[in-house]
Protein backbone atom coordinates (compact mmCIF):
# COMPACT_ATOMS: atom_id res chain seq x y z
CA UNK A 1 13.44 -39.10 7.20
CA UNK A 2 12.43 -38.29 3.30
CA UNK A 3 15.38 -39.08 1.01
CA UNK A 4 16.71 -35.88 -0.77
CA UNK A 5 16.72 -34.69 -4.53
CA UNK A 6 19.18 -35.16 -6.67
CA UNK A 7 19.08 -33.99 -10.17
CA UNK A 8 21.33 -35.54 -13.05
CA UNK A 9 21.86 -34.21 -16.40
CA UNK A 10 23.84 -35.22 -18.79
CA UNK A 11 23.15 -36.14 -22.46
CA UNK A 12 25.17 -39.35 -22.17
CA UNK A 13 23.03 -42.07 -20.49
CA UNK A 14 25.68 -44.14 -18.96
CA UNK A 15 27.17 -41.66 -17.23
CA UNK A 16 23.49 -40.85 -15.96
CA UNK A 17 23.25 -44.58 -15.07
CA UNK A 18 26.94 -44.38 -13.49
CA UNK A 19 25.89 -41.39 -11.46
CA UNK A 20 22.61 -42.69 -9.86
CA UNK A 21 24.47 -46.09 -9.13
CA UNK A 22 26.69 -44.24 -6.95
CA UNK A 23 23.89 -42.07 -4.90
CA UNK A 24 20.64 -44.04 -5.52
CA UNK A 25 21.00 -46.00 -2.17
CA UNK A 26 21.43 -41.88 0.01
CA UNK A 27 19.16 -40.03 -2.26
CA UNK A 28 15.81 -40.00 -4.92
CA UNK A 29 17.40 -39.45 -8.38
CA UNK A 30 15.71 -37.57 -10.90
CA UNK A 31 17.31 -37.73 -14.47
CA UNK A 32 16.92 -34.98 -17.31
CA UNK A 33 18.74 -35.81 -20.85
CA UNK A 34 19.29 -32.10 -21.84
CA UNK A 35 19.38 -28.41 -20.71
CA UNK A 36 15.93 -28.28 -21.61
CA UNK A 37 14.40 -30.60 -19.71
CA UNK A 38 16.75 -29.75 -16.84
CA UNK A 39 15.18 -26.30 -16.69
CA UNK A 40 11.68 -27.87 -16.86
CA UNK A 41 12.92 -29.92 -14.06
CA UNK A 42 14.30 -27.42 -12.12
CA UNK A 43 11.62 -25.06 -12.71
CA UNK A 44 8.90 -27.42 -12.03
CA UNK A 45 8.65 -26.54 -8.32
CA UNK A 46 10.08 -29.77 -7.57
CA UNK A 47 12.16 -30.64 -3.74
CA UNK A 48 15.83 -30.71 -5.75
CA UNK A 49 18.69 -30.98 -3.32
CA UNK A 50 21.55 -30.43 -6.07
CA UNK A 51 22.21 -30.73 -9.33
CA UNK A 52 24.60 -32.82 -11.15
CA UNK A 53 25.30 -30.67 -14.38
CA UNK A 54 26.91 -31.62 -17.61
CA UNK A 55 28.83 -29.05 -19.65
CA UNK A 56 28.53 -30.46 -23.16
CA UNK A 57 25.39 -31.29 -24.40
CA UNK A 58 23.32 -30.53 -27.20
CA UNK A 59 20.96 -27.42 -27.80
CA UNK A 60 21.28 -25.94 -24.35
CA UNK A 61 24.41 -26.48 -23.04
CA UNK A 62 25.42 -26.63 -18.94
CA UNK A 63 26.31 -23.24 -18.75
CA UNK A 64 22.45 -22.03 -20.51
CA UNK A 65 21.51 -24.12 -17.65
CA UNK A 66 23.39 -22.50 -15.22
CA UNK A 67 22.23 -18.79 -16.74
CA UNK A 68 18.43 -20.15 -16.36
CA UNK A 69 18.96 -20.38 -12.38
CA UNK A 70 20.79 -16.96 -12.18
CA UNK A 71 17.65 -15.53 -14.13
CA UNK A 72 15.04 -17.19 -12.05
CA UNK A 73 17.15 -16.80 -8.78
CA UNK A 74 17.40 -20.91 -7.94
CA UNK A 75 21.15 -21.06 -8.10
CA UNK A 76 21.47 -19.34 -4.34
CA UNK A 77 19.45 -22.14 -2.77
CA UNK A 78 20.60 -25.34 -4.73
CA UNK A 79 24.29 -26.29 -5.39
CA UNK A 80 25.65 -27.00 -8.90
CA UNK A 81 28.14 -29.15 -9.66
CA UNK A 82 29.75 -29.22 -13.28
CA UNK A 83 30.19 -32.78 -14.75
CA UNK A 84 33.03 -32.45 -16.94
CA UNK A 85 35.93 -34.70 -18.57
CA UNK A 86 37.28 -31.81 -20.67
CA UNK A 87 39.58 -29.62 -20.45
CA UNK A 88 38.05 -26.54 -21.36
CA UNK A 89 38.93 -23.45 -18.17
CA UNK A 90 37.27 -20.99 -20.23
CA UNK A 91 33.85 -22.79 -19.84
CA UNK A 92 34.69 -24.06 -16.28
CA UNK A 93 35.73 -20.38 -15.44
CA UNK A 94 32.38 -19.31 -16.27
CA UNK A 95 30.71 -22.04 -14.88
CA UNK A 96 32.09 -20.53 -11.63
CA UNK A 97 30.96 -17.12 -12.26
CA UNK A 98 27.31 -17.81 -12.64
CA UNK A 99 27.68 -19.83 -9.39
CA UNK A 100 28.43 -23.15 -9.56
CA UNK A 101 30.12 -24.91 -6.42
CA UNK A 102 31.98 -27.16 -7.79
CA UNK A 103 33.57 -29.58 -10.68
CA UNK A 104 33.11 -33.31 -10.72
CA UNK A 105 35.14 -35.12 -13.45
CA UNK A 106 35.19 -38.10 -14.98
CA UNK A 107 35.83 -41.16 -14.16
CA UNK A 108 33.63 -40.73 -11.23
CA UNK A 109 35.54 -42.20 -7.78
CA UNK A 110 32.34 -42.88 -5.80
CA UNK A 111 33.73 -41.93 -2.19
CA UNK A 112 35.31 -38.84 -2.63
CA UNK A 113 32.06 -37.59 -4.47
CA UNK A 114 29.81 -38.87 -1.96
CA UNK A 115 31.08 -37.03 0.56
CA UNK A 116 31.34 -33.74 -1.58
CA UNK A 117 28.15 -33.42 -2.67
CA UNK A 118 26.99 -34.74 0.91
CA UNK A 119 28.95 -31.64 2.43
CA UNK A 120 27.63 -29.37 0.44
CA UNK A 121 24.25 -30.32 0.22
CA UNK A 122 23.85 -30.21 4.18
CA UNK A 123 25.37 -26.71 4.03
CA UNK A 124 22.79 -25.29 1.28
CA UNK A 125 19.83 -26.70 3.76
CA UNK A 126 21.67 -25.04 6.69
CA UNK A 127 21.60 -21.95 4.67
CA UNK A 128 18.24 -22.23 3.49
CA UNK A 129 16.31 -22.95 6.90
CA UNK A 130 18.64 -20.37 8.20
CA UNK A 131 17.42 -17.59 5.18
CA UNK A 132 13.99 -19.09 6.26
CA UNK A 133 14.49 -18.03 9.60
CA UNK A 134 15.40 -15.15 8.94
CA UNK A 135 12.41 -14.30 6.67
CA UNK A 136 10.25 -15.25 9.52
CA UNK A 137 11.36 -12.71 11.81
CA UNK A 138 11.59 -9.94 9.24
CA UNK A 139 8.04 -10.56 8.54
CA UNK A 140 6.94 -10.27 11.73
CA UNK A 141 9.02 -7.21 12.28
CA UNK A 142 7.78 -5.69 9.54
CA UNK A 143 3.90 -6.58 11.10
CA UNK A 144 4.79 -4.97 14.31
CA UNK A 145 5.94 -2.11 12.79
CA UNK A 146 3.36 -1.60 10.96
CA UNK A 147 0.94 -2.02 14.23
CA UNK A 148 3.11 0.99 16.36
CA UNK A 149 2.66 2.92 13.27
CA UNK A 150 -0.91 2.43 12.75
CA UNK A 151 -1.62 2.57 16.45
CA UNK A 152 -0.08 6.34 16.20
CA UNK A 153 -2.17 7.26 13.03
CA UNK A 154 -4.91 6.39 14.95
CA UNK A 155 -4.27 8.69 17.59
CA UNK A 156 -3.72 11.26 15.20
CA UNK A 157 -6.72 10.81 13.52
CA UNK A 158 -8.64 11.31 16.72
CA UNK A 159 -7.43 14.48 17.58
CA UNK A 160 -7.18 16.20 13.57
CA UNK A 161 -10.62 15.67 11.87
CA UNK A 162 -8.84 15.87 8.89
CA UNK A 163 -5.61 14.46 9.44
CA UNK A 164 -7.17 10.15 9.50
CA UNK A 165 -7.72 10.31 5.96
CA UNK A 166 -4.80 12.56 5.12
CA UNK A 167 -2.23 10.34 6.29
CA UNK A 168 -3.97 7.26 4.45
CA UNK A 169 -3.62 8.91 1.09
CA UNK A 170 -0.26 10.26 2.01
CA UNK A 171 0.91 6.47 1.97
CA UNK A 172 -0.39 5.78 -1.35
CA UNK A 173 1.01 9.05 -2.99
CA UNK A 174 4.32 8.38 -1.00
CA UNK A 175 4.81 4.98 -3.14
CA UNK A 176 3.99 6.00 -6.46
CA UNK A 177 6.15 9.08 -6.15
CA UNK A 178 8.89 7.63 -4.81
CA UNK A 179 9.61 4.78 -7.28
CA UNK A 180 9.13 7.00 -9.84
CA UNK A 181 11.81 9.09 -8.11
CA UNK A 182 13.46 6.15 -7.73
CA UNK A 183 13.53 4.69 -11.08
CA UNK A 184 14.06 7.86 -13.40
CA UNK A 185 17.51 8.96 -11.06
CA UNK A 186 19.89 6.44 -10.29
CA UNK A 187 20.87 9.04 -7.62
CA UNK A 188 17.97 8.43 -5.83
CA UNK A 189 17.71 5.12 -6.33
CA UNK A 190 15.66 2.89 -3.65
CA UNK A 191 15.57 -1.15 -3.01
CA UNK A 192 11.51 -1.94 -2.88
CA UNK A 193 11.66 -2.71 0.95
CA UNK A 194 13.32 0.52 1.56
CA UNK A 195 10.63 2.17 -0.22
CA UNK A 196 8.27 -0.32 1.66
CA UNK A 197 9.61 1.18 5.30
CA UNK A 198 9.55 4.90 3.78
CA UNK A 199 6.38 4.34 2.84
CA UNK A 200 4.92 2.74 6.51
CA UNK A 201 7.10 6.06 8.29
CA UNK A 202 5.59 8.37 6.06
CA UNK A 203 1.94 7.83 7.78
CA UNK A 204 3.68 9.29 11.03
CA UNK A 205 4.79 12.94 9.12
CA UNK A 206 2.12 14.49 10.96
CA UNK A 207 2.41 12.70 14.26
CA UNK A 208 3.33 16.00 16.46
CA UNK A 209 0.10 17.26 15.52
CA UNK A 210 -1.01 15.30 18.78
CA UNK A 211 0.64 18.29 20.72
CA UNK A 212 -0.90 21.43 18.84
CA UNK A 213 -3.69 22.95 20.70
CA UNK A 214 -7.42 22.38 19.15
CA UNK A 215 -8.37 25.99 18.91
CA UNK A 216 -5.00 26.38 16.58
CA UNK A 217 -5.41 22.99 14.91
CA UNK A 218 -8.90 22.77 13.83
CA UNK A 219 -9.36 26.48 13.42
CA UNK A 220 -12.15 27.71 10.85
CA UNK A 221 -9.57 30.64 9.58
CA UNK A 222 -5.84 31.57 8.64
CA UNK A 223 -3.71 31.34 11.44
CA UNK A 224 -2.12 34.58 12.99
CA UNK A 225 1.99 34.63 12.72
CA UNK A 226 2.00 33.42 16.11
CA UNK A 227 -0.35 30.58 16.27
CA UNK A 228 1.42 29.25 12.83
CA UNK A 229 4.63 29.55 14.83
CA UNK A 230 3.11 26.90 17.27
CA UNK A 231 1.43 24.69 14.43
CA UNK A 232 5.39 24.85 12.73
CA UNK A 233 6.01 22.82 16.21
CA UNK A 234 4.42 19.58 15.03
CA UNK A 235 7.98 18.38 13.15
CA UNK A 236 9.80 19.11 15.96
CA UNK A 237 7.36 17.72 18.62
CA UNK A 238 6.89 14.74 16.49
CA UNK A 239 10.27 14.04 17.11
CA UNK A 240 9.62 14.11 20.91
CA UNK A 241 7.30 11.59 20.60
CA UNK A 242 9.48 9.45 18.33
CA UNK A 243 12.36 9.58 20.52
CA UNK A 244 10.38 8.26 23.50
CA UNK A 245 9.44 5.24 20.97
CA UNK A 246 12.58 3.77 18.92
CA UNK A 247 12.85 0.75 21.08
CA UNK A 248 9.28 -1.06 19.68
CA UNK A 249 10.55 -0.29 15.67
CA UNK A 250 13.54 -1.74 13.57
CA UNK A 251 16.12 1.12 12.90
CA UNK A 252 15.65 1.45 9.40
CA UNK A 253 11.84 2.29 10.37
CA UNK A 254 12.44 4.82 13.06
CA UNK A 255 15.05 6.51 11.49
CA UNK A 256 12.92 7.27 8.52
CA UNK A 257 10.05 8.55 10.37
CA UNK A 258 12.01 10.46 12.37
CA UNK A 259 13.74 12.04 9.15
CA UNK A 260 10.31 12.70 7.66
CA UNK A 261 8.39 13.81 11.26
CA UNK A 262 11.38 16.66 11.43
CA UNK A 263 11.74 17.65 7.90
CA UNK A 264 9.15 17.40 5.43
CA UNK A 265 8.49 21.05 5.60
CA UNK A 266 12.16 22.15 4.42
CA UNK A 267 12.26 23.69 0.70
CA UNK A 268 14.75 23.36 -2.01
CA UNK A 269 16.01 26.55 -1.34
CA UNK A 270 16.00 26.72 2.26
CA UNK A 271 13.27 28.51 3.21
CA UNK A 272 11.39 25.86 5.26
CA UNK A 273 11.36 24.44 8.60
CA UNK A 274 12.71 23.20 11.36
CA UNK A 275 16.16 23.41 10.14
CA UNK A 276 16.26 25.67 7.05
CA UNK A 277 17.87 22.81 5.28
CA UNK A 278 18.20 23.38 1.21
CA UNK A 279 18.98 21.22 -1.66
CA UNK A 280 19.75 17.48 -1.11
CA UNK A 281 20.73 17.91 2.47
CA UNK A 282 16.75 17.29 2.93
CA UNK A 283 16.25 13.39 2.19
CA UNK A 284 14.73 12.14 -0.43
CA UNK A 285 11.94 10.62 1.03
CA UNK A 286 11.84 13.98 2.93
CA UNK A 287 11.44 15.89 -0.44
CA UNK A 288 8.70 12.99 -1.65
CA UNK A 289 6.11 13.34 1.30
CA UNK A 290 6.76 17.22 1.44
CA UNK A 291 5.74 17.15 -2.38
CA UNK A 292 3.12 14.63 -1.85
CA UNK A 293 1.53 15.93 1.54
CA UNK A 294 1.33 19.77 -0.42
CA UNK A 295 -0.09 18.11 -2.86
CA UNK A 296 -3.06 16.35 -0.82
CA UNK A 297 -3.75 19.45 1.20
CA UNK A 298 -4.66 21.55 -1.43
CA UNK A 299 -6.76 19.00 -3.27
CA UNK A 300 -8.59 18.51 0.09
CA UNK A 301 -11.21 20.36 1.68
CA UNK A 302 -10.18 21.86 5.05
CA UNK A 303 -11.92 23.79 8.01
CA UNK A 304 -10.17 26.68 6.64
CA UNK A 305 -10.63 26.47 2.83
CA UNK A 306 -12.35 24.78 -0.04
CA UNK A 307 -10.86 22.16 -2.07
CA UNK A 308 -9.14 22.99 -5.18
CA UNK A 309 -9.14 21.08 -7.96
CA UNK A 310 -5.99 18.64 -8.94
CA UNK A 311 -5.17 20.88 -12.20
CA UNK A 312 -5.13 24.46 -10.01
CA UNK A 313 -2.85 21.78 -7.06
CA UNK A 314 -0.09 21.41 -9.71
CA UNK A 315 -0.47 24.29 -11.05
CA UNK A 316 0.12 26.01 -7.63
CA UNK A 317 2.97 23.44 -6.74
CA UNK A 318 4.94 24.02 -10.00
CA UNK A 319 4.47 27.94 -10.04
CA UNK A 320 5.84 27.62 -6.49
CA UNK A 321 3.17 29.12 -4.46
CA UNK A 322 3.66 26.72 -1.95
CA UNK A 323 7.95 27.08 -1.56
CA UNK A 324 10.12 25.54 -3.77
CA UNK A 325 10.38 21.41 -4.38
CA UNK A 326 13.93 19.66 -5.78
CA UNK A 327 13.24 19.92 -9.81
CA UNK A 328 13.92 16.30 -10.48
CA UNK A 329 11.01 15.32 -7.44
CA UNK A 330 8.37 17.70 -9.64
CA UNK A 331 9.87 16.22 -13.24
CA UNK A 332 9.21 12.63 -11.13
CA UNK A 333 5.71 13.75 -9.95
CA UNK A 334 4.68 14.98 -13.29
CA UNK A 335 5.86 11.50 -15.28
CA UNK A 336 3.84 9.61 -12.39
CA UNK A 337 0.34 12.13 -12.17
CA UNK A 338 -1.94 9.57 -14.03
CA UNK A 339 -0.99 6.96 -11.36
CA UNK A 340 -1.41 9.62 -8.76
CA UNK A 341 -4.63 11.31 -9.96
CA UNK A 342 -5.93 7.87 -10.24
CA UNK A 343 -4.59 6.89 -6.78
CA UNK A 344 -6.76 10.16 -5.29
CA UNK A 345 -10.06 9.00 -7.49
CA UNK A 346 -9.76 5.37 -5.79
CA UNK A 347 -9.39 6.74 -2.39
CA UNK A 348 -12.46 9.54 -2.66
């Protein structure tokens, strides 16, 4: 079995030499004279197991070491211990806070520290295969996810001529919106693989459209007030389908597209459907793909009407000819329209 990685720094080279007396014979040693060179070390890419971290040095100091690895993320998955014969609580104190596990002072007593770092050492690699794991099975999660999701779409697509490229623009729209939503309102603030799984669910807004009738679905005209009663249907029969589905996607997944399948026709002020939500008790992501999917189907040529131009789209969207959108979503879609009018080029 391949001997682990431990990192000593200290400016003092006896205590350097003291140190990898003690652990040469259990583990490699790898030595680094300064906080510089212990970030370059620790940077490098290089196998490290644990470092053994001075406080005092020159230059860049134990705890500039210790803010490196909070910055670059390194100090979850290898344990820091603070080499210290002073007395100083303030510095050990925040030592502490920017994660380090534990304080080794001088003298060094060779057994007790053996078995510290040996503890600890085993329990980061524990953690990190675990976290490994973990990442595994979220990935491949995520893949079949995507799979149910694109196997739906694809049903879609067969039965709406229309709707197969709709729903793949819809996606790309849904992202660019939604971080901007995301990142101008702390409100409506998002982690990326939220916005990731909000982004997969939002290809299935459409998905009851597998229940409309063709002669109402792909009809050359404007719908009478009963046929647009049925075509209303799709969010609720999307739903249907859903429902008979949530066991082959994650929760987070299903529950989104579920959210958006039922209500990304509502309006600000109530006037949509299902539901006659208003306001925020309509989603966010809700509000995004209702904006986004109005968007797309007026810049997009259908068996009942020409394509209108992205200009006329917003202009129609913001006038509210097309119900009424949450202000902040439309302030959002406005900051973001290069990235969207260049997302709709790319696509065409």
């Amino acid at each position: 079995m391949d001997k682990k990685t431990i990192l000593i720094v200290d400016d003092i080279e006896i205590n350097r030499a003291v140190l990898a007396e003690i652990f040469k014979d259990e583990y490699n040693i790898s030595e680094a004279c300064d906080g510089s060179e212990a970030i370059a070390a620790i940077n490098s890419g290089a196998d490290i197991s644990a470092v053994l971290l001075d406080l005092i040095m020159p230059n860049i100091n134990g705890l500039g070491v210790l803010k490196n690895m909070n910055e670059s993320g390194k100090i979850k998955s290898i344990p820091v211990f603070l080499i210290t014969a002073a007395d100083s609580r303030e510095m050990l104190l925040e030592g502490y806070n920017l994660g380090a596990v534990d304080i080794i002072t001088k003298p060094f007593i060779a057994h007790f520290l053996k078995h510290r770092i040996r503890n600890v050492i085993e329990l980061y690699s524990y953690q990190n295969e675990l976290e490994s794991i973990v990442l595994e099975q979220v990935a491949r999660l995520d893949c079949m996810n995507r799979s149910v999701v694109e196997m739906l779409a694809t049903i879609i697509e067969f039965r709406d001529c229309e709707s197969g490229e709709h729903v793949k623009r819809i996606c790309g729209l849904t992202k660019i919106l939604l971080q901007q939503v995301s990142d101008m309102y702390p409100e409506y603030h998002l982690p990326q693989r939220e916005i990731d799984k909000i982004v997969t669910s939002s290809v299935l807004h459409d998905v009851g459209k597998i229940s409309i009738p063709d002669n109402i679905l792909n009809k050359p005209a404007k719908l009478t007030a009963e046929e647009f009663e049925i075509m209303k249907g799709h969010t609720l029969k999307g739903c249907e389908i859903l429902r008979k589905i949530p066991d082959i996607m994650d929760a987070g997944t299903y529950n989104y597209s579920y959210d958006i399948c039922r209500h990304h026709h509502e309006r600000w002020d109530g006037r949509g459907y299902p539901d006659g939500l208003s306001g925020d008790e309509i989603s966010i992501w809700s509000q995004v793909v209702s904006v986004v999917d109005v968007y797309d189907a007026l810049i997009s040529e259908r068996v009942y009407k020409k394509a209108f131009s992205q200009d006329i789209a917003v202009q129609m969207i913001f006038n509210g000819e097309c119900g009424a959108f949450n202000p902040k979503v439309l302030k959002a879609f406005e900051a973001a329209f290069d990235k969207i009018s260049d997302n709709i080029k790319n696509k065409q």
